[in-house]
PDB file of N, CA and C in Angstrom:
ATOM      1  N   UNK A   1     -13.976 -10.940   5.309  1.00  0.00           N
ATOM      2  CA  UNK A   1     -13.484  -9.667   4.840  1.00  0.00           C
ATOM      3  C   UNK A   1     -12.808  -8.875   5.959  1.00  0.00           C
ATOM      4  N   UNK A   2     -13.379  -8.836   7.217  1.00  0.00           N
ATOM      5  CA  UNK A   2     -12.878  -8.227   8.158  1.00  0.00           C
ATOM      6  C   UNK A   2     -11.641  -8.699   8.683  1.00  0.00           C
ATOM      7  N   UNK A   3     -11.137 -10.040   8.450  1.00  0.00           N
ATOM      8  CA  UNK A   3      -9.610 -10.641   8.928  1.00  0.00           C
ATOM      9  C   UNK A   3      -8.484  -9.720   7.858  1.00  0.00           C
ATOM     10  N   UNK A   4      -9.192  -9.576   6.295  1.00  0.00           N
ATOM     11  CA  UNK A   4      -8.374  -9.274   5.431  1.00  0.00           C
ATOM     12  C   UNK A   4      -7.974  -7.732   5.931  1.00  0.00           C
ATOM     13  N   UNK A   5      -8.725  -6.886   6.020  1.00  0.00           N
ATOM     14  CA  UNK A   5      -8.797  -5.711   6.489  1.00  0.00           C
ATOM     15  C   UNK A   5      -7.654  -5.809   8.029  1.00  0.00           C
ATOM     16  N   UNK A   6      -7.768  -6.567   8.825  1.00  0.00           N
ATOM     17  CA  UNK A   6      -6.971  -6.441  10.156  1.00  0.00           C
ATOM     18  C   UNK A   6      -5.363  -7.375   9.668  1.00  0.00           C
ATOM     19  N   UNK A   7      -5.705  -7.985   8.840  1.00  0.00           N
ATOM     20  CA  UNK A   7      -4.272  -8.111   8.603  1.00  0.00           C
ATOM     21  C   UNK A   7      -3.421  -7.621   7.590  1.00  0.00           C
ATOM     22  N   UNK A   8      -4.048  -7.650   6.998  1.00  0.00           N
ATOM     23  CA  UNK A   8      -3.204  -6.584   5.933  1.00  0.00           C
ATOM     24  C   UNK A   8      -2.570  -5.607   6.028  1.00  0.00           C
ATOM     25  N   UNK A   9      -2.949  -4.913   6.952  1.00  0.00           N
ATOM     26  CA  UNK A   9      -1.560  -3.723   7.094  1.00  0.00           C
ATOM     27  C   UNK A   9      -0.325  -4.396   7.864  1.00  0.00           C
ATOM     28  N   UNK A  10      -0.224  -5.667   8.545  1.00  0.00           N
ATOM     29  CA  UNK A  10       0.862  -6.703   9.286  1.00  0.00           C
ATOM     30  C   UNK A  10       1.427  -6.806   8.185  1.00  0.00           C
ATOM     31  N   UNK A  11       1.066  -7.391   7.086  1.00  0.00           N
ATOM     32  CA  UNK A  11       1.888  -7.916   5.798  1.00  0.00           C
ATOM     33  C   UNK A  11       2.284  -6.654   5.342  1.00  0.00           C
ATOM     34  N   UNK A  12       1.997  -5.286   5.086  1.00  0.00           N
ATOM     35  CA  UNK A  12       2.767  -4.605   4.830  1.00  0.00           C
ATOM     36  C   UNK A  12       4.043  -4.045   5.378  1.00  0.00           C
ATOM     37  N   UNK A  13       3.215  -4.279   7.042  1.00  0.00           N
ATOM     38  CA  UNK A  13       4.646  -3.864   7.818  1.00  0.00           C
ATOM     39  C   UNK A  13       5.587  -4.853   7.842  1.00  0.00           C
ATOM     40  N   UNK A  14       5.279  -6.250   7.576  1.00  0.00           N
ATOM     41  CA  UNK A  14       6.615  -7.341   7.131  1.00  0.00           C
ATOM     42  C   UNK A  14       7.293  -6.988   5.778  1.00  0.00           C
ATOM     43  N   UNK A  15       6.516  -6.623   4.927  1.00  0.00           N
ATOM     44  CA  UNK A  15       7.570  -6.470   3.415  1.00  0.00           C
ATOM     45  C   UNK A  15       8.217  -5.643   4.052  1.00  0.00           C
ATOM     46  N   UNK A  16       7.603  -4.429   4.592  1.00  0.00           N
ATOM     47  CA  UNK A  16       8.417  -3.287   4.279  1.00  0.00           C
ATOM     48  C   UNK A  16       9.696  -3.208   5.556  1.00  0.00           C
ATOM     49  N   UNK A  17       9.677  -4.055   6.625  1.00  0.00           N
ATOM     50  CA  UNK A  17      11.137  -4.966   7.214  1.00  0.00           C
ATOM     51  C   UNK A  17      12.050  -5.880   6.126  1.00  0.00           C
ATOM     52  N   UNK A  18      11.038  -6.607   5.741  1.00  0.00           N
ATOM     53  CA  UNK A  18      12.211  -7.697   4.848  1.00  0.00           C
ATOM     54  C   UNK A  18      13.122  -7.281   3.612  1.00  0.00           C
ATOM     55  N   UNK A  19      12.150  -6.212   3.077  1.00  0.00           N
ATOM     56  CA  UNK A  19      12.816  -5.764   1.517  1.00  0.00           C
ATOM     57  C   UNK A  19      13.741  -4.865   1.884  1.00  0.00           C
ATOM     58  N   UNK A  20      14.228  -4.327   2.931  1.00  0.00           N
ATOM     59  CA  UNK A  20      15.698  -4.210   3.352  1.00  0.00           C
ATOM     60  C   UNK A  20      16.647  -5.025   3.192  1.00  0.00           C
ATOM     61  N   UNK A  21      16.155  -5.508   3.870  1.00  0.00           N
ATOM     62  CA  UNK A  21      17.188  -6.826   3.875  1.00  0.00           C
ATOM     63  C   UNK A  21      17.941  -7.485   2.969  1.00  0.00           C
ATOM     64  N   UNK A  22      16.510  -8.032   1.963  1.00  0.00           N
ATOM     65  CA  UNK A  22      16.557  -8.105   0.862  1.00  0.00           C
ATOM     66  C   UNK A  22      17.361  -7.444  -0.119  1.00  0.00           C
ATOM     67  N   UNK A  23      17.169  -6.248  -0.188  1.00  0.00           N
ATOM     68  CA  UNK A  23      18.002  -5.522  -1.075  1.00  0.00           C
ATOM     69  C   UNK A  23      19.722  -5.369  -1.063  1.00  0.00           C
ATOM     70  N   UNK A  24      19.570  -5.070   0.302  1.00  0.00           N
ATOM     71  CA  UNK A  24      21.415  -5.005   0.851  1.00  0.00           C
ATOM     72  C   UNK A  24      21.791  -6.498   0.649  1.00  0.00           C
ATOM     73  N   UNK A  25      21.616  -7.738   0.772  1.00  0.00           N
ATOM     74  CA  UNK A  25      21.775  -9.049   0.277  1.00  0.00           C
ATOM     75  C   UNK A  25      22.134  -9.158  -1.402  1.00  0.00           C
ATOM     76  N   UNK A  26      20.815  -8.932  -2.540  1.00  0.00           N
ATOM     77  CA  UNK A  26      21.140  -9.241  -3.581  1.00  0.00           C
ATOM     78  C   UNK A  26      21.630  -7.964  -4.335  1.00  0.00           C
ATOM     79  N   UNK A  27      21.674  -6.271  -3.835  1.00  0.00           N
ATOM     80  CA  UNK A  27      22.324  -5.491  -4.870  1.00  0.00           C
ATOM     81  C   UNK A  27      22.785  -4.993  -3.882  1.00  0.00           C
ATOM     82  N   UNK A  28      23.663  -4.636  -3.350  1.00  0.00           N
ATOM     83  CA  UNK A  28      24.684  -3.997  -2.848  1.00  0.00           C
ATOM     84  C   UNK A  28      25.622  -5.096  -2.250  1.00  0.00           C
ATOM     85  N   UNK A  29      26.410  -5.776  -2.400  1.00  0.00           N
ATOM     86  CA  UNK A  29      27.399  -6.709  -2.001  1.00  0.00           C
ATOM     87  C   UNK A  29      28.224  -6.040  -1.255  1.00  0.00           C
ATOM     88  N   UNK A  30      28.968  -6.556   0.360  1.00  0.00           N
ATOM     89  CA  UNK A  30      29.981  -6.304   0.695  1.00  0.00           C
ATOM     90  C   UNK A  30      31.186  -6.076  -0.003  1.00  0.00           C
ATOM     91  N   UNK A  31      31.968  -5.115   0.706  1.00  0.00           N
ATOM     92  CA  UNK A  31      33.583  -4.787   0.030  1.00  0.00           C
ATOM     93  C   UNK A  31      33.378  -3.977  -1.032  1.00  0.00           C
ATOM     94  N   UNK A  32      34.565  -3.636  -1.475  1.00  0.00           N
ATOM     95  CA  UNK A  32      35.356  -3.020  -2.955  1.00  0.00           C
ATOM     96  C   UNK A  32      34.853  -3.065  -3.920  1.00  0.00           C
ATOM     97  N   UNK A  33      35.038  -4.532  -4.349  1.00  0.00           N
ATOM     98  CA  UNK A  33      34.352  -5.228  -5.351  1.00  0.00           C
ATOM     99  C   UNK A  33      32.659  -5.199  -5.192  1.00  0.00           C
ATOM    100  N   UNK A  34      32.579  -5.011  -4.214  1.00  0.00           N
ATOM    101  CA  UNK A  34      30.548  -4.946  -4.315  1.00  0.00           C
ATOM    102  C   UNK A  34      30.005  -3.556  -4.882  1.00  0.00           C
ATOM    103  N   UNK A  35      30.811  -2.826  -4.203  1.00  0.00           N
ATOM    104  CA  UNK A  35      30.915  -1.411  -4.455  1.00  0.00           C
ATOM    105  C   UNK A  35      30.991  -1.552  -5.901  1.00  0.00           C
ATOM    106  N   UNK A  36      31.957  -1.592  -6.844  1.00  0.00           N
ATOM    107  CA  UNK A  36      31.630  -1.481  -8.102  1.00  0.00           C
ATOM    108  C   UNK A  36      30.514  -2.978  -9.062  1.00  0.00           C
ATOM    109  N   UNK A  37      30.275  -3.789  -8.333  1.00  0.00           N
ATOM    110  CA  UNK A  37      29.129  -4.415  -8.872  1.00  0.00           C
ATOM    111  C   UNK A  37      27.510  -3.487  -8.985  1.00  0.00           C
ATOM    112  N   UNK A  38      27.782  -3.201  -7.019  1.00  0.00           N
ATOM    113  CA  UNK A  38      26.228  -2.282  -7.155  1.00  0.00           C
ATOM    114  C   UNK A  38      26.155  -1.449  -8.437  1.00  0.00           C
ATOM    115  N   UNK A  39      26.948  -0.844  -8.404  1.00  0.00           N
ATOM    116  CA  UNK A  39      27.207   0.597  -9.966  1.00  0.00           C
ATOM    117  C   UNK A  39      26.227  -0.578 -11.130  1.00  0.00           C
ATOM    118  N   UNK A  40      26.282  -1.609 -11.242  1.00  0.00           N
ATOM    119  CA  UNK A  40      25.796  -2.405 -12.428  1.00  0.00           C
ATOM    120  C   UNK A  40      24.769  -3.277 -12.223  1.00  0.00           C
ATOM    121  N   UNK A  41      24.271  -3.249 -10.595  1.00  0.00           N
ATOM    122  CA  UNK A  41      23.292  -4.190 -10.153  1.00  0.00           C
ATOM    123  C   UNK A  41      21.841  -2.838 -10.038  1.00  0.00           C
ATOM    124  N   UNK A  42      22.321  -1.720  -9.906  1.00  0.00           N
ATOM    125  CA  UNK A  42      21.324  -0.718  -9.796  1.00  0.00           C
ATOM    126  C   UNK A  42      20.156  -0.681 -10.548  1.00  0.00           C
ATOM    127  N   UNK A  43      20.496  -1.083 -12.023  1.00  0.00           N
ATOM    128  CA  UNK A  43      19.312  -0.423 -12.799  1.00  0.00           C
ATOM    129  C   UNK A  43      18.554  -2.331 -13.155  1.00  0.00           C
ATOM    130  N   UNK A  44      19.491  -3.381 -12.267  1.00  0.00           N
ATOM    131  CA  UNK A  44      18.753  -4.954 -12.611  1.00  0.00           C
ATOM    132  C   UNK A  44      17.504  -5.033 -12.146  1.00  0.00           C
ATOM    133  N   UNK A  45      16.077  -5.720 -12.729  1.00  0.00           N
ATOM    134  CA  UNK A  45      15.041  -6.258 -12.541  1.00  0.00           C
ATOM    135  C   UNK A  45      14.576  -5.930 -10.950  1.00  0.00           C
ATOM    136  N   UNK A  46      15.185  -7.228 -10.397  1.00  0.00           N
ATOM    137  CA  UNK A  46      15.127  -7.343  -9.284  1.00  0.00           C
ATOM    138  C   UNK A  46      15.708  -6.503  -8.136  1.00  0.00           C
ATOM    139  N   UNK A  47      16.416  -5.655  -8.271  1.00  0.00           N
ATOM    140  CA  UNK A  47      16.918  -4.207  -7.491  1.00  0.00           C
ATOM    141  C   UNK A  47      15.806  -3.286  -7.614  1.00  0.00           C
ATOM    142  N   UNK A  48      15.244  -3.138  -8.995  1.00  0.00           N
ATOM    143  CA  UNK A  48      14.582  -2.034  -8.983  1.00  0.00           C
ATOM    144  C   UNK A  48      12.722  -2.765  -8.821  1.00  0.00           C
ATOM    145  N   UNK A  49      12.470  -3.753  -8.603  1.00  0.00           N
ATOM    146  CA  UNK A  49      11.195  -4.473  -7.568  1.00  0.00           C
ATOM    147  C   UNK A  49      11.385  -4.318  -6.520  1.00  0.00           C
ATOM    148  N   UNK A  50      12.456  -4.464  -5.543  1.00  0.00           N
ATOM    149  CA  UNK A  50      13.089  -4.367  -4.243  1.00  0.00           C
ATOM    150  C   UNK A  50      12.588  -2.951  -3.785  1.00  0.00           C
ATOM    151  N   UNK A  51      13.386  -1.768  -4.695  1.00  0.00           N
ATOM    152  CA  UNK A  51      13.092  -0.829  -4.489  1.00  0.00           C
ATOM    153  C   UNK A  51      11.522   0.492  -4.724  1.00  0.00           C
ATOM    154  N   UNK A  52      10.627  -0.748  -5.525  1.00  0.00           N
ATOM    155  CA  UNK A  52       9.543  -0.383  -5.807  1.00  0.00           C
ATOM    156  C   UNK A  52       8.699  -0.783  -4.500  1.00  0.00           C
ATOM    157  N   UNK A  53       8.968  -2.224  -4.283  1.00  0.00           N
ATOM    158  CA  UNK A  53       8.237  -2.328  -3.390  1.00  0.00           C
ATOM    159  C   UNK A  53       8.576  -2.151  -1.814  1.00  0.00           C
ATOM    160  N   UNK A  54       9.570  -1.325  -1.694  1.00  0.00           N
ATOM    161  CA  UNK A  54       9.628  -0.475  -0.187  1.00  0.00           C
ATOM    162  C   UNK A  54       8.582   0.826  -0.647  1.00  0.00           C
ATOM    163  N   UNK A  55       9.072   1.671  -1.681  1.00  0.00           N
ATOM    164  CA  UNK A  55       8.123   2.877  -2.108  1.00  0.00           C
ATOM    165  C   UNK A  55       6.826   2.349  -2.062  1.00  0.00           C
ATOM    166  N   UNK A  56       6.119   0.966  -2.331  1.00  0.00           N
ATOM    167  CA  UNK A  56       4.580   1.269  -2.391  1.00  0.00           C
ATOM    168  C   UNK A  56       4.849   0.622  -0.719  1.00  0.00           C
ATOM    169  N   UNK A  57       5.031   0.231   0.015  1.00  0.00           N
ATOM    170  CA  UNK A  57       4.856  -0.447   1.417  1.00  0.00           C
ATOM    171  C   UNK A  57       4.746   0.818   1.923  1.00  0.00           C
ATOM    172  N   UNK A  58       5.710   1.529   1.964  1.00  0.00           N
ATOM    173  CA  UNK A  58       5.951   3.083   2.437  1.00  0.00           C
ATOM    174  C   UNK A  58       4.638   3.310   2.287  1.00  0.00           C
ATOM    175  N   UNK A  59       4.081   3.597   1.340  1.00  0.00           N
ATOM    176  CA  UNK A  59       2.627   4.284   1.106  1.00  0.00           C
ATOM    177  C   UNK A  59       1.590   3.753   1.755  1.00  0.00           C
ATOM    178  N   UNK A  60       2.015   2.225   1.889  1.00  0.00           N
ATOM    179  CA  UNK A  60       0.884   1.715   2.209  1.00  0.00           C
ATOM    180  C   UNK A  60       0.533   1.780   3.457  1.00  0.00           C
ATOM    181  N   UNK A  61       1.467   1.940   4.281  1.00  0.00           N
ATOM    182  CA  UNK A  61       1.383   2.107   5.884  1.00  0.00           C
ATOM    183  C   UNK A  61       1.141   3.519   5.835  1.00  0.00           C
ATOM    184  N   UNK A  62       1.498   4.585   5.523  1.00  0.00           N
ATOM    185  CA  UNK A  62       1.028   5.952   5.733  1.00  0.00           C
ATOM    186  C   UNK A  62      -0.313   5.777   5.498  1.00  0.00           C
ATOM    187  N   UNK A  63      -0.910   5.388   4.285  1.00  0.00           N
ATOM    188  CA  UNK A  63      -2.614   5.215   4.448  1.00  0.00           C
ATOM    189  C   UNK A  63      -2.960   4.262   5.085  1.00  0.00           C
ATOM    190  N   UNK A  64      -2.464   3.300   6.100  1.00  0.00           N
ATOM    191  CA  UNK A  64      -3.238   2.581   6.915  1.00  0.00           C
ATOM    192  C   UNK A  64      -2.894   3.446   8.218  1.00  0.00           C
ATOM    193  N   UNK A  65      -2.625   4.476   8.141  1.00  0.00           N
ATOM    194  CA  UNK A  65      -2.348   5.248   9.596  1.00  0.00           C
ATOM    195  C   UNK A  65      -3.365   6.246   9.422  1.00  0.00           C
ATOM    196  N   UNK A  66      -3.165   6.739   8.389  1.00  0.00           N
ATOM    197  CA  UNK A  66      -4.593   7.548   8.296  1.00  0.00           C
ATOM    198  C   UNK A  66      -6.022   6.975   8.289  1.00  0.00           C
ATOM    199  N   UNK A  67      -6.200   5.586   8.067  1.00  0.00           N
ATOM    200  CA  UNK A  67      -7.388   4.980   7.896  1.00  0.00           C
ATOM    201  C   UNK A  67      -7.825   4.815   9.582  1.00  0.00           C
ATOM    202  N   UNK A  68      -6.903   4.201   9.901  1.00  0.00           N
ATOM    203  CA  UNK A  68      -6.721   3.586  11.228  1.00  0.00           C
ATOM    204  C   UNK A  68      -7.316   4.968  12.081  1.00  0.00           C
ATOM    205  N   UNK A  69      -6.481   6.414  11.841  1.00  0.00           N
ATOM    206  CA  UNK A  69      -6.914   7.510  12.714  1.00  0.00           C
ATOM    207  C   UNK A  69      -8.211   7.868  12.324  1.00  0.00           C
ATOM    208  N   UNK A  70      -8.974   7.781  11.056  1.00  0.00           N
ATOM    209  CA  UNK A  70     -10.537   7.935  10.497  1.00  0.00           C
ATOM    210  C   UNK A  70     -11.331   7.085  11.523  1.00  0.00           C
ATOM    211  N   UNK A  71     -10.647   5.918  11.682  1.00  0.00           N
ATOM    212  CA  UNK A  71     -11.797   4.801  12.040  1.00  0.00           C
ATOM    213  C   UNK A  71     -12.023   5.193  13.415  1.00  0.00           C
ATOM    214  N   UNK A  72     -10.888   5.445  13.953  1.00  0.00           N
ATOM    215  CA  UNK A  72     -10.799   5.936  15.725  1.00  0.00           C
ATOM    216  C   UNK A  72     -11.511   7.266  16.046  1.00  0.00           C
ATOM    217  N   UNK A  73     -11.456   8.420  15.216  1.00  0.00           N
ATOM    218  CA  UNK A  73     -12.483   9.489  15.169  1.00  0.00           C
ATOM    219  C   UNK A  73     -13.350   8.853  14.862  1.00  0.00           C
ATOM    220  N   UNK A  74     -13.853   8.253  14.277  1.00  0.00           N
ATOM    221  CA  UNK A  74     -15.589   8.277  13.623  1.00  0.00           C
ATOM    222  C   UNK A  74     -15.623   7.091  14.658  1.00  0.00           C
ATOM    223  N   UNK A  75     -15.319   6.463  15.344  1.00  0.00           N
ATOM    224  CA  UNK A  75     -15.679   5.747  16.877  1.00  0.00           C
ATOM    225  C   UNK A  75     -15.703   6.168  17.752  1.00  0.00           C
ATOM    226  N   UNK A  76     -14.808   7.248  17.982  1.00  0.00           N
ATOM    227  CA  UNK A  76     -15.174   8.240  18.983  1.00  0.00           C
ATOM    228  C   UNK A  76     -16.492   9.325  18.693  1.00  0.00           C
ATOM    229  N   UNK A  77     -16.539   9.710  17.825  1.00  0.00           N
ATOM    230  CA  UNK A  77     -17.485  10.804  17.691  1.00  0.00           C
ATOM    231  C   UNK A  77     -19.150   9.880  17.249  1.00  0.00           C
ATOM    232  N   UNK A  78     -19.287   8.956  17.062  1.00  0.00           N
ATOM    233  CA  UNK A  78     -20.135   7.906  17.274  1.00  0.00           C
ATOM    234  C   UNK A  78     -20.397   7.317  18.636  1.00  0.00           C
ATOM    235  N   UNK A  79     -19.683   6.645  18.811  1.00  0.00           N
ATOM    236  CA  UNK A  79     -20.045   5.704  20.053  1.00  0.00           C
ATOM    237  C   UNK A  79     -19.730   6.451  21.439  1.00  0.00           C
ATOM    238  N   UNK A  80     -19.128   7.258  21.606  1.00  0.00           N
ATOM    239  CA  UNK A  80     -18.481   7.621  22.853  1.00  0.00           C
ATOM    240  C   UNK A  80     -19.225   9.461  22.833  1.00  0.00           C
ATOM    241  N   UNK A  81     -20.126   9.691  22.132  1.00  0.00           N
ATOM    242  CA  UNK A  81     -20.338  10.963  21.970  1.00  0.00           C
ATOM    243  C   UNK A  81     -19.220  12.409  22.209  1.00  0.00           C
ATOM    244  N   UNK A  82     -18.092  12.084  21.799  1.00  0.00           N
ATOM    245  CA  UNK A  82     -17.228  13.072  21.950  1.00  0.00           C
ATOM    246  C   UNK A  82     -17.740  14.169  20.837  1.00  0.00           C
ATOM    247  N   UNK A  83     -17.740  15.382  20.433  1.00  0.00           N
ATOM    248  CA  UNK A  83     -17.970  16.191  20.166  1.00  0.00           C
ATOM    249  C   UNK A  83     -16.730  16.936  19.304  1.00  0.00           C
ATOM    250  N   UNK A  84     -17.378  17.014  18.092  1.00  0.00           N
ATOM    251  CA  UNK A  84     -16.101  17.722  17.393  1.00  0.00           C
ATOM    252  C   UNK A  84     -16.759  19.254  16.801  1.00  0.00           C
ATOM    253  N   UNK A  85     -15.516  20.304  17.355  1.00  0.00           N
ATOM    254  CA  UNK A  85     -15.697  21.559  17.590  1.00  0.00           C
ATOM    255  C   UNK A  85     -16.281  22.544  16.778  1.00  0.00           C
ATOM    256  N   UNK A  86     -17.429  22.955  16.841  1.00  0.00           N
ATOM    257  CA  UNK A  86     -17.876  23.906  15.704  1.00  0.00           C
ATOM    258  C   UNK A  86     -16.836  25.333  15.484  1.00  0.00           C
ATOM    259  N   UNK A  87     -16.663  25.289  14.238  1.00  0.00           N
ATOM    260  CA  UNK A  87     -15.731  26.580  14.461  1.00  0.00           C
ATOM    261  C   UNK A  87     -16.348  27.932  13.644  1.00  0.00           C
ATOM    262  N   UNK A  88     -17.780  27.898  13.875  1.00  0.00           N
ATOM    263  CA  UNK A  88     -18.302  28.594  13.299  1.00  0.00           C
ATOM    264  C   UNK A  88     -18.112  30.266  14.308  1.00  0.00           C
ATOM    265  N   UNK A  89     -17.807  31.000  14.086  1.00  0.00           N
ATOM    266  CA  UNK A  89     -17.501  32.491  14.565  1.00  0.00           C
ATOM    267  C   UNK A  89     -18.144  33.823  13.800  1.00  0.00           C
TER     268      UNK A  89
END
């Protein structure tokens, strides 16, 4: 369980490199003529998976940044006795 957890946010940060790529390849074609294909490749299957799955990768790395910064506080304020600030006044 713990490999799945340490790699899994790698595989997100690979989709969310490749499905660039990806996308400018199969819906947006070079030139003139690509230019008015995209206009008709926009709303196809596979353009709009492309573009779903940058939006959830996107997400998914913002919550592995926040997880990642949880885990590093609650290791610090555990193991290293750092001290987090009472703000009682």
């Amino acid at each position: 369980m713990k490999r799945i957890i340490a790699l899994g946010p790698f595989v997100w940060l690979i989709i969310h490199y490749a499905v660039p790529w990806g996308y400018v390849k199969f819906c947006t074609p070079p030139g003139f003529i690509g230019f008015l294909e995209s206009i008709l490749l926009i709303n196809a299957p596979h353009c709009e998976a492309l573009r779903y799955t940058l939006s959830l990768s996107s997400y998914n790395i913002k919550c592995m940044w926040i997880v990642w910064g949880a885990t590093i506080l609650g290791y610090l304020t555990n193991n290293l006795s750092v001290k987090i600030p009472d703000n009682k006044t």
